[in-house]
PDB file of N, CA and C in Angstrom:
ATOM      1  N   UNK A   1      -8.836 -16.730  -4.259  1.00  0.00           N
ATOM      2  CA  UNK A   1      -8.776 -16.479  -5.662  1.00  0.00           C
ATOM      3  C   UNK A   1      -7.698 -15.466  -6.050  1.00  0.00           C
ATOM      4  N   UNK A   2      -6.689 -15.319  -5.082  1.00  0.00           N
ATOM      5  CA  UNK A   2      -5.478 -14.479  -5.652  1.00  0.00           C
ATOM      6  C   UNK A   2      -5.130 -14.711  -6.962  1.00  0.00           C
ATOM      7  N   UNK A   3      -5.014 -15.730  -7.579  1.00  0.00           N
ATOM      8  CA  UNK A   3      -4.362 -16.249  -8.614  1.00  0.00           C
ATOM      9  C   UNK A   3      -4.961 -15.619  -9.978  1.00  0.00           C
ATOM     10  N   UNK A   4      -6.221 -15.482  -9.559  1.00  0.00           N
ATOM     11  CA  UNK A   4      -7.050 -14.404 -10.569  1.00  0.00           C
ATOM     12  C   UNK A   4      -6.352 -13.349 -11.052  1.00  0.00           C
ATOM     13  N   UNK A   5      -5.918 -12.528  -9.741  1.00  0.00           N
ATOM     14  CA  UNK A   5      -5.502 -11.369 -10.504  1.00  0.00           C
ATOM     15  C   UNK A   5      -4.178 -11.016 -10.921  1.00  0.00           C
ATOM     16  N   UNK A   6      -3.114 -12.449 -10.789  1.00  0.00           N
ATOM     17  CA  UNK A   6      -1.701 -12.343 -11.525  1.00  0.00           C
ATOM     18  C   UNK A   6      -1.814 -11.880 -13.125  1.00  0.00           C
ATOM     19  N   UNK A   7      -2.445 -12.230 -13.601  1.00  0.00           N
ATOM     20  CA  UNK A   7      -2.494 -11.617 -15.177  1.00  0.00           C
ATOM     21  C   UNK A   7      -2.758  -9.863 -15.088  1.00  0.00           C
ATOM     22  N   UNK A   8      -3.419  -9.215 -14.366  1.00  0.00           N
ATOM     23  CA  UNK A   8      -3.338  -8.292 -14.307  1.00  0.00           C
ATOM     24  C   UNK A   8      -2.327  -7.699 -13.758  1.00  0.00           C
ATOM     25  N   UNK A   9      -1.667  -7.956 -12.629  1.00  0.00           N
ATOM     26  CA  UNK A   9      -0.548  -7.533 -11.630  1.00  0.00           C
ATOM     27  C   UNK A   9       0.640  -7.967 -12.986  1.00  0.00           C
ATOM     28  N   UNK A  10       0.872  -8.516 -13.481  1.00  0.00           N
ATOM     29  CA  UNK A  10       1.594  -9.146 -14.639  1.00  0.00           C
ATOM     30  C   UNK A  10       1.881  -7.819 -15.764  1.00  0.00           C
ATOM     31  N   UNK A  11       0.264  -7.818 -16.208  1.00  0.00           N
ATOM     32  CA  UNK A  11       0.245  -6.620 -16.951  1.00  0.00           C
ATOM     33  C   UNK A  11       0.714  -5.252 -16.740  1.00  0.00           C
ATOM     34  N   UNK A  12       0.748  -5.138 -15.480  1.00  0.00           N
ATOM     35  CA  UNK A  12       0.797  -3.620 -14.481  1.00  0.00           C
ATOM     36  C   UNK A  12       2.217  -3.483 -14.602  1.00  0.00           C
ATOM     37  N   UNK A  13       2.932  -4.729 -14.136  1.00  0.00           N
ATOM     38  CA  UNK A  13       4.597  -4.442 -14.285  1.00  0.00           C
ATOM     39  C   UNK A  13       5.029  -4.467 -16.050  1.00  0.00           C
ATOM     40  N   UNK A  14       4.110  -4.972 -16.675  1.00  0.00           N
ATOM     41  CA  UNK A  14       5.084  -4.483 -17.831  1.00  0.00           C
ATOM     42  C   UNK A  14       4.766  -3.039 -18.302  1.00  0.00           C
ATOM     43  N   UNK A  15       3.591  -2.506 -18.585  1.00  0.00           N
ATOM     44  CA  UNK A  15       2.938  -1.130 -18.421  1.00  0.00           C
ATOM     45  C   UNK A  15       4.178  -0.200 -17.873  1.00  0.00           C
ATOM     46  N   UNK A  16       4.453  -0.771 -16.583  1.00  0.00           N
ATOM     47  CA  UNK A  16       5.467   0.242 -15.980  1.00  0.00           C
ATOM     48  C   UNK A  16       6.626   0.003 -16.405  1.00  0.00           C
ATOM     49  N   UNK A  17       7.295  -0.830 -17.117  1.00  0.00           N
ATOM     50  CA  UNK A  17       8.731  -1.020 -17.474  1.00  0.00           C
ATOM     51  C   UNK A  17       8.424  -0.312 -19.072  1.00  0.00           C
ATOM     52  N   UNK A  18       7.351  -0.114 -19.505  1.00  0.00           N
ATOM     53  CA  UNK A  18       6.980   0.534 -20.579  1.00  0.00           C
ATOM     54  C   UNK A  18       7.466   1.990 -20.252  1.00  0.00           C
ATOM     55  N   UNK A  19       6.885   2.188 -19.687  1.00  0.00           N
ATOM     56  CA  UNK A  19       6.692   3.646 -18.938  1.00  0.00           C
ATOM     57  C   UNK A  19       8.379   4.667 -18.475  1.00  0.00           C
ATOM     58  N   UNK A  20       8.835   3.622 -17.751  1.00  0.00           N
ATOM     59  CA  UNK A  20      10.552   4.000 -17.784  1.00  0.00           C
ATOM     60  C   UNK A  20      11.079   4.163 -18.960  1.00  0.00           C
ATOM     61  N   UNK A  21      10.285   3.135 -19.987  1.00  0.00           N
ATOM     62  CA  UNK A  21      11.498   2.812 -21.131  1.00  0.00           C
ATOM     63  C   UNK A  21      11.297   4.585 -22.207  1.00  0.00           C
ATOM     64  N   UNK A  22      10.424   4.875 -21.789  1.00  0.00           N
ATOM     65  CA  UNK A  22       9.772   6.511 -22.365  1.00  0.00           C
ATOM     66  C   UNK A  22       9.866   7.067 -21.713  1.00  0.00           C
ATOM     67  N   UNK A  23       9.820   7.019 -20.592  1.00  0.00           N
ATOM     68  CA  UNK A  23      10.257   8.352 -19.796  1.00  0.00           C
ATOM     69  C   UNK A  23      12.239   8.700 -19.467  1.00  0.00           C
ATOM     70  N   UNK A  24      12.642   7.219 -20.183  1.00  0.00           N
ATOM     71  CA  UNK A  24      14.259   7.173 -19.577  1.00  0.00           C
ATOM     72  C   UNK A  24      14.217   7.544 -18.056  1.00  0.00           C
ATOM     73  N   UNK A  25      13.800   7.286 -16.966  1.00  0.00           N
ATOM     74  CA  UNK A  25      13.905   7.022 -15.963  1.00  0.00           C
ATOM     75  C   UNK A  25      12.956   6.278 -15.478  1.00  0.00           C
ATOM     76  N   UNK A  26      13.935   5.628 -13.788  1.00  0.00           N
ATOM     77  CA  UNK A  26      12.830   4.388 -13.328  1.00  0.00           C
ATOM     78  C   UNK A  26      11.736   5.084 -12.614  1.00  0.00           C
ATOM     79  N   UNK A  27      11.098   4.504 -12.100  1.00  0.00           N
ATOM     80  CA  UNK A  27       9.615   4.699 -12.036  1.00  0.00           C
ATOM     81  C   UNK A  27       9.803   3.751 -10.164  1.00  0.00           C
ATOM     82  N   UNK A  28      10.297   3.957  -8.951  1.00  0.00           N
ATOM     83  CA  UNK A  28      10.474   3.311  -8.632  1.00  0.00           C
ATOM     84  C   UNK A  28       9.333   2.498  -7.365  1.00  0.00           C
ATOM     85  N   UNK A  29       7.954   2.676  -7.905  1.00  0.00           N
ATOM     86  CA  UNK A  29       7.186   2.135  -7.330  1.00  0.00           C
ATOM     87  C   UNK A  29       5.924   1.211  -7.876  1.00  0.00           C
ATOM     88  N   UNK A  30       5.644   0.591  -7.704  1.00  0.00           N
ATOM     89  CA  UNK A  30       4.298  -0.726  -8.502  1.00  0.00           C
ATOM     90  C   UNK A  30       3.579  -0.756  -7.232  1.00  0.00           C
ATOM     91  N   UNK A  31       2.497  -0.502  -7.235  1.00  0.00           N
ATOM     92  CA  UNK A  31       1.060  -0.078  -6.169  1.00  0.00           C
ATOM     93  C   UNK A  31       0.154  -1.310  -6.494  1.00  0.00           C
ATOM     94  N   UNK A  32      -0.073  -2.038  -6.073  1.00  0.00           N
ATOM     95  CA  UNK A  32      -1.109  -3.115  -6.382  1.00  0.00           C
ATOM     96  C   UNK A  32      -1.090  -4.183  -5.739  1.00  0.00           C
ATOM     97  N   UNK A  33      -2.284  -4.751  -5.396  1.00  0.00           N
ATOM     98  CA  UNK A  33      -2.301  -5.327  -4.371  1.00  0.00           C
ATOM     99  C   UNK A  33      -3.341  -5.442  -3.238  1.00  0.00           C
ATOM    100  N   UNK A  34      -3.985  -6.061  -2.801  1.00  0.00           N
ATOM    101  CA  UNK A  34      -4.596  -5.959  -1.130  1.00  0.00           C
ATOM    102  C   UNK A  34      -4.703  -7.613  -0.579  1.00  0.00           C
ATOM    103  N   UNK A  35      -5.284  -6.521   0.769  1.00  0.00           N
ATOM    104  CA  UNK A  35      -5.017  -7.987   1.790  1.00  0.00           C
ATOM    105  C   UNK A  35      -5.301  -9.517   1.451  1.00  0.00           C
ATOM    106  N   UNK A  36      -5.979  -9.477   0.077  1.00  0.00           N
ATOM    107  CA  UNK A  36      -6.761 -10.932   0.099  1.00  0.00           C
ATOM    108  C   UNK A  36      -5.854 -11.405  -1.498  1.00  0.00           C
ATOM    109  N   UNK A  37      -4.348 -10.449  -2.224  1.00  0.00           N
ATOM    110  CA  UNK A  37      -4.155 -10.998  -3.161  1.00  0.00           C
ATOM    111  C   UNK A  37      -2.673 -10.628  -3.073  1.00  0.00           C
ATOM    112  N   UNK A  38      -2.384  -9.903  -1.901  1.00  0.00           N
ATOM    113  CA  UNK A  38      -0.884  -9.207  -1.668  1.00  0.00           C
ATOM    114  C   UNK A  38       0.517 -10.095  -2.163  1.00  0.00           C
ATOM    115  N   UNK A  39       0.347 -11.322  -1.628  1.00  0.00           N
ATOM    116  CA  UNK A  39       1.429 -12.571  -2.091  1.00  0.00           C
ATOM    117  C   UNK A  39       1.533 -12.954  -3.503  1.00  0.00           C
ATOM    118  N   UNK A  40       0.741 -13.100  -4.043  1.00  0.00           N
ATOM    119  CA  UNK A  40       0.550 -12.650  -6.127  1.00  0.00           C
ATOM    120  C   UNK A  40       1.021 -11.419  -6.150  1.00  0.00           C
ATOM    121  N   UNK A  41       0.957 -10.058  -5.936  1.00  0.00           N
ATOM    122  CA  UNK A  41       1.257  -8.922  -5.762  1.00  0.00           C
ATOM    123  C   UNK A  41       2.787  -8.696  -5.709  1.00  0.00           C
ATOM    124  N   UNK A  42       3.849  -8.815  -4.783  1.00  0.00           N
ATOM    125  CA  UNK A  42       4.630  -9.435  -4.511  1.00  0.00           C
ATOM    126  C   UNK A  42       5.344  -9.830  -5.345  1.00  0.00           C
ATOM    127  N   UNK A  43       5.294 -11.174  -6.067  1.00  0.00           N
ATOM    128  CA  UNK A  43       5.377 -12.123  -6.371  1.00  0.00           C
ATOM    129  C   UNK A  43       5.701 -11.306  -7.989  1.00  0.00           C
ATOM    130  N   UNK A  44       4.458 -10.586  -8.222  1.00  0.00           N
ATOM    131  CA  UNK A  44       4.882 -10.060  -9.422  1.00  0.00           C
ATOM    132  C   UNK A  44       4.857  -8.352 -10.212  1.00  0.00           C
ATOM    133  N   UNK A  45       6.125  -8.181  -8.649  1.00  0.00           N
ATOM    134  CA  UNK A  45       6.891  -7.026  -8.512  1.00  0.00           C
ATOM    135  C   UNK A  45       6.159  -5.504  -7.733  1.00  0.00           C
ATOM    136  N   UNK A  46       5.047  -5.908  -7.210  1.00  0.00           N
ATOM    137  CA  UNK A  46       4.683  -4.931  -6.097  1.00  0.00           C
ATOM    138  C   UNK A  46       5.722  -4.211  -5.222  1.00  0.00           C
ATOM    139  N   UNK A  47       5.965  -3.239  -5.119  1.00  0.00           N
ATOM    140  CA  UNK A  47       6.487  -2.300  -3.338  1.00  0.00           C
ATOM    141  C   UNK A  47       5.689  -1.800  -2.818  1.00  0.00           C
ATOM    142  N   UNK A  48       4.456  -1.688  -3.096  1.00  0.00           N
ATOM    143  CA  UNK A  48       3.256  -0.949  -2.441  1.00  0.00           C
ATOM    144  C   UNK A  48       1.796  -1.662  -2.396  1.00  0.00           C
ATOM    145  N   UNK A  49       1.543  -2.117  -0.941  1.00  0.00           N
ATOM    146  CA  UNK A  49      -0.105  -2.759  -1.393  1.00  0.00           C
ATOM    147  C   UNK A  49      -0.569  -2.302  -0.053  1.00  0.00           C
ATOM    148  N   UNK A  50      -1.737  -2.788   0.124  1.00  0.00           N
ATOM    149  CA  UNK A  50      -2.752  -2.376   0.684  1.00  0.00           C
ATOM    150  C   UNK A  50      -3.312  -3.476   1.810  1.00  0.00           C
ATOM    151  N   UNK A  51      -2.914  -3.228   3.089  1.00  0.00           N
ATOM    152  CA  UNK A  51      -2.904  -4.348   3.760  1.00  0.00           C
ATOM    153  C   UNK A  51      -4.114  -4.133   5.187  1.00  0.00           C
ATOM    154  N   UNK A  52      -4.878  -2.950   4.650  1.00  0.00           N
ATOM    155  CA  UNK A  52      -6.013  -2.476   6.051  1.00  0.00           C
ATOM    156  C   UNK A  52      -7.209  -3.727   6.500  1.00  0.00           C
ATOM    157  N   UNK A  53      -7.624  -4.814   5.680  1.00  0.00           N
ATOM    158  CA  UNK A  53      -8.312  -5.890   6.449  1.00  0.00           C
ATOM    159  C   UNK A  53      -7.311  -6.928   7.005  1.00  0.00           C
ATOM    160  N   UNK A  54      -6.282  -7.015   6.502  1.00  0.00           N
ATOM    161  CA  UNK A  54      -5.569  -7.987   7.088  1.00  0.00           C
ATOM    162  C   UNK A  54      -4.996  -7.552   8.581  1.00  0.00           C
ATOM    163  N   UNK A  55      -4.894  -6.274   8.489  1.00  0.00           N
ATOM    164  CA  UNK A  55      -4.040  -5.666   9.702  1.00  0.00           C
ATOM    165  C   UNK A  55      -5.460  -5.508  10.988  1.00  0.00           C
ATOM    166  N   UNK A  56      -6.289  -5.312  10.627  1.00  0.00           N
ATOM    167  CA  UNK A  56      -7.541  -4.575  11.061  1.00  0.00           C
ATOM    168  C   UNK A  56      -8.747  -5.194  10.883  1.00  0.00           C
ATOM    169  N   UNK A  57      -8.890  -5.965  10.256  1.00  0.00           N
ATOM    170  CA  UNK A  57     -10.403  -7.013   9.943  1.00  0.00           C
ATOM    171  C   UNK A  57     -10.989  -6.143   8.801  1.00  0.00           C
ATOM    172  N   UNK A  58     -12.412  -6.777   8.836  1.00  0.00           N
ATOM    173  CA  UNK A  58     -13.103  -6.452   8.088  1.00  0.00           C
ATOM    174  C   UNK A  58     -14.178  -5.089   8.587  1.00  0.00           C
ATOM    175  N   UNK A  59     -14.124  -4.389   7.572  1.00  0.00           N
ATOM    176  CA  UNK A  59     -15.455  -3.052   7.930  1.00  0.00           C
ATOM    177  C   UNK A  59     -16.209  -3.288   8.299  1.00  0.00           C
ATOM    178  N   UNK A  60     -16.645  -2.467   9.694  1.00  0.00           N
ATOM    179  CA  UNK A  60     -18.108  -2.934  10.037  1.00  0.00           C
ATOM    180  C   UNK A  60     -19.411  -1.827   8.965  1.00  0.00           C
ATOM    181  N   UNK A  61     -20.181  -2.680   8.701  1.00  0.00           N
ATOM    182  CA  UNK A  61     -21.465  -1.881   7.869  1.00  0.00           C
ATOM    183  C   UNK A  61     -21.919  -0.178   8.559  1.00  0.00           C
ATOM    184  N   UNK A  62     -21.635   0.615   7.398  1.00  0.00           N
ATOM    185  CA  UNK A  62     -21.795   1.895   8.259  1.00  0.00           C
ATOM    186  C   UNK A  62     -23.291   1.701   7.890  1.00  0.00           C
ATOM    187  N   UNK A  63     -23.954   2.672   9.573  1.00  0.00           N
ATOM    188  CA  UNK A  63     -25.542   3.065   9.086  1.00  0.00           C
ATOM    189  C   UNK A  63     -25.566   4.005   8.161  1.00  0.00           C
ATOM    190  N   UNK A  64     -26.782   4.112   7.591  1.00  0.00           N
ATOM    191  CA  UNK A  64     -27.515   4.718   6.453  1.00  0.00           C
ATOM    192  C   UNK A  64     -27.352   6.202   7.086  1.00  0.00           C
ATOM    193  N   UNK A  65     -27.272   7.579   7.104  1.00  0.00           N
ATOM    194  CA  UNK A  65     -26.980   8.562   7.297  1.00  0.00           C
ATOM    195  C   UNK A  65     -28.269   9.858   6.672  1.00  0.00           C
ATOM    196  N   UNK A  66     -29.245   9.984   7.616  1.00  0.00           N
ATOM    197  CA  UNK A  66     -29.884  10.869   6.779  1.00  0.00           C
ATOM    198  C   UNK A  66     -29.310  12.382   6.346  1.00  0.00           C
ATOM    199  N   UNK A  67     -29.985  12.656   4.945  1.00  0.00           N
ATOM    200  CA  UNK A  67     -29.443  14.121   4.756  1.00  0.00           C
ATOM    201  C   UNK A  67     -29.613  15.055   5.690  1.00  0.00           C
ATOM    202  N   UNK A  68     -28.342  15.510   5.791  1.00  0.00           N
ATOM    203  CA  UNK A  68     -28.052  17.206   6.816  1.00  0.00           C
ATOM    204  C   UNK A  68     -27.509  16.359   7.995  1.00  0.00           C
ATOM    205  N   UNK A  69     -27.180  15.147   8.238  1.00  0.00           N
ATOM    206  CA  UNK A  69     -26.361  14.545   9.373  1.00  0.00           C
ATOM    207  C   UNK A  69     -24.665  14.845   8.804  1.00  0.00           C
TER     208      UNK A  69
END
């Protein structure tokens, strides 16, 4: 379901070309992204995502932790 979140990743880069256009300088990074939507990401102007299940799998379930551990 990557495709889901191109409208947002969409939104994010114009936000930030907003953002230069007021600050008069570039802004030269777009953060968004992870392992399961990175190629949409990418696609619409990411330099920074988040790639720790793809590189590494999935989390294993931490145990429950009683208080004062």
């Amino acid at each position: 379901m990557p495709e889901k979140a191109r409208p947002y990743f969409q939104r994010l880069r114009e936000l930030k070309g907003q953002c230069e256009k007021i600050l008069g300088a570039p802004l030269p990074h777009l953060s968004m992204g992870m392992s399961g939507d990175f190629e949409v990401a990418i696609e619409e102007g990411a330099t920074m995502v988040r790639l720790g299940t793809a590189l590494f799998g999935p989390r294993s379930k931490a145990k429950p932790r009683a208080l004062g551990d």
